[in-house]
C-alpha atoms as a PDB file:
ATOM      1  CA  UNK A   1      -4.826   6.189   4.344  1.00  0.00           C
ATOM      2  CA  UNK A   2      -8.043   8.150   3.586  1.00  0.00           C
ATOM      3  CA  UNK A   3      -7.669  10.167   6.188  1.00  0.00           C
ATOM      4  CA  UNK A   4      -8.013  13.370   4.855  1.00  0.00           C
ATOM      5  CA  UNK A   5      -4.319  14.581   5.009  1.00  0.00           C
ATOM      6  CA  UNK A   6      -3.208  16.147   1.884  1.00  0.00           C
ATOM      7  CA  UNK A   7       0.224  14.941   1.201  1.00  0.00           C
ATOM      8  CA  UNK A   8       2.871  16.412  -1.285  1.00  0.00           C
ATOM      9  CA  UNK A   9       3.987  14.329  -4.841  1.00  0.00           C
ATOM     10  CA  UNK A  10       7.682  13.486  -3.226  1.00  0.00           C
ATOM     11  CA  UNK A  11       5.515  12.400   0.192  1.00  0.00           C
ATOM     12  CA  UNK A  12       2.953  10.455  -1.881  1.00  0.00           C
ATOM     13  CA  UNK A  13       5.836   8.981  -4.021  1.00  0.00           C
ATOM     14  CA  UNK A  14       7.501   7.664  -0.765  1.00  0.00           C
ATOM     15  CA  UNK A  15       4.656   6.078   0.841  1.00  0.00           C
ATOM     16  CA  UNK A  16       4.164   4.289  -2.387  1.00  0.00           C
ATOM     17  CA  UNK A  17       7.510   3.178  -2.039  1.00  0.00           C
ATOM     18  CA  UNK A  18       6.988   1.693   1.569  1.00  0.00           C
ATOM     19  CA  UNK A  19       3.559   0.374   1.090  1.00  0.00           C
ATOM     20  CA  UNK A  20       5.382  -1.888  -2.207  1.00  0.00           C
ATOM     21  CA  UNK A  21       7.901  -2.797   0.396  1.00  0.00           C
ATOM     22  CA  UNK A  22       5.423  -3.489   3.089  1.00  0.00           C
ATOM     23  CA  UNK A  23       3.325  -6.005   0.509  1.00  0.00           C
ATOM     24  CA  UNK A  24       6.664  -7.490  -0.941  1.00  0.00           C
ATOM     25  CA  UNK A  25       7.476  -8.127   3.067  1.00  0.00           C
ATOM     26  CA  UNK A  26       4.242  -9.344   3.398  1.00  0.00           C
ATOM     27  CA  UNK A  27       4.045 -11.915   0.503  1.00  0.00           C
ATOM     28  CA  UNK A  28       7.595 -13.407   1.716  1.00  0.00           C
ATOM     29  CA  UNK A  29       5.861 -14.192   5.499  1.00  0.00           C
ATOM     30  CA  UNK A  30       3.106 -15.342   3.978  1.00  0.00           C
ATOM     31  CA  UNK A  31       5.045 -17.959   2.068  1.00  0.00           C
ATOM     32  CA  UNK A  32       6.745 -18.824   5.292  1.00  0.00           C
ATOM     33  CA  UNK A  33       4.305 -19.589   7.600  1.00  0.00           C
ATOM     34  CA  UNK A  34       1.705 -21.929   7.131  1.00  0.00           C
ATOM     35  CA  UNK A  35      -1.767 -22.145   8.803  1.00  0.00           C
ATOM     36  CA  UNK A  36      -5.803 -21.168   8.422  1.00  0.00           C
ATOM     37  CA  UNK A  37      -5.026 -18.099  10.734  1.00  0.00           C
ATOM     38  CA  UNK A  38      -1.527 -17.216  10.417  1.00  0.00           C
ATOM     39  CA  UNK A  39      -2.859 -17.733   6.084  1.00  0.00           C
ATOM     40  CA  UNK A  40      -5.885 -15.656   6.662  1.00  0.00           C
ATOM     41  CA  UNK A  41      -4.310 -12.679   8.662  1.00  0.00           C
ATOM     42  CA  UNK A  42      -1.787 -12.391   6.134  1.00  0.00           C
ATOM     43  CA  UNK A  43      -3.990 -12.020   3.262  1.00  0.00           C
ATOM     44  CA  UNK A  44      -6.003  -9.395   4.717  1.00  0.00           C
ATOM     45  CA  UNK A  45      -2.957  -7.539   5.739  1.00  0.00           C
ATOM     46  CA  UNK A  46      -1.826  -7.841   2.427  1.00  0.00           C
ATOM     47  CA  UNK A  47      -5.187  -6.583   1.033  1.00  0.00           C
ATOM     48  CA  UNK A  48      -4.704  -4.032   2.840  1.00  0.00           C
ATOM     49  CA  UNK A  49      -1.609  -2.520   1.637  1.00  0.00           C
ATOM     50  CA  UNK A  50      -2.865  -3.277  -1.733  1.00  0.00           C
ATOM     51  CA  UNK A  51      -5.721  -0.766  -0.785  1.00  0.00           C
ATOM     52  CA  UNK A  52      -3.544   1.791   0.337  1.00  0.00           C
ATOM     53  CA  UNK A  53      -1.284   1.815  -2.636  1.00  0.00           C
ATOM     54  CA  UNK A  54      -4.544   2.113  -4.501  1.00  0.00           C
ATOM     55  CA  UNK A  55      -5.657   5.034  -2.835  1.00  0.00           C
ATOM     56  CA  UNK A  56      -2.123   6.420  -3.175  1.00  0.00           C
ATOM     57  CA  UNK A  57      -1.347   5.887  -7.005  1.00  0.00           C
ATOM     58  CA  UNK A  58      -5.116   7.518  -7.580  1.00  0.00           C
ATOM     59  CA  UNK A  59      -3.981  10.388  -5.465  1.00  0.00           C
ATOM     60  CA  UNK A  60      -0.585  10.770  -7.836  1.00  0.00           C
ATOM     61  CA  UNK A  61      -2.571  10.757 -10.498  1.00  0.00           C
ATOM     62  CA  UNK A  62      -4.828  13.211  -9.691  1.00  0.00           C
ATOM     63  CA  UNK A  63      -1.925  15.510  -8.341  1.00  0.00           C
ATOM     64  CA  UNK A  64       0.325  14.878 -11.377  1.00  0.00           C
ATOM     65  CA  UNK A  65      -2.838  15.885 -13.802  1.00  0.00           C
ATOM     66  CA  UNK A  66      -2.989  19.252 -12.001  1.00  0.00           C
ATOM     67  CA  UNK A  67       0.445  19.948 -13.268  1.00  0.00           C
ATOM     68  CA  UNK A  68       0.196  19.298 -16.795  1.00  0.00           C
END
């Protein structure tokens, strides 16, 4: 994500949206499939998303700040 587009609040709000989605999708293959990699892979996908939203809910914060 950090790569240094500046997005709008509705355009931040919606990847928020997708990256939830994406880890909710995420968490219901993990709990699917079973195995060391298939296990592993998904939990670093899954950290990943959970990254992103970070960087995305810290970025709505800071825009939503400069408002009030």
């Amino acid at each position: 994500m950090s790569n240094g587009s500046t997005l709008s609040l509705p355009e931040i709000e919606d990847r928020i949206a997708i990256v939830r989605d994406n880890i909710r999708q995420l968490t219901e293959q993990a709990a699917a499939y079973s195995g060391a990699a298939d296990e592993e892979r998904n939990a670093q996908r899954i950290a990943d998303q959970e990254e992103e939203l970070k960087e995305l809910l810290a970025q709505r914060d800071r825009l939503t700040k400069k408002k009030s």
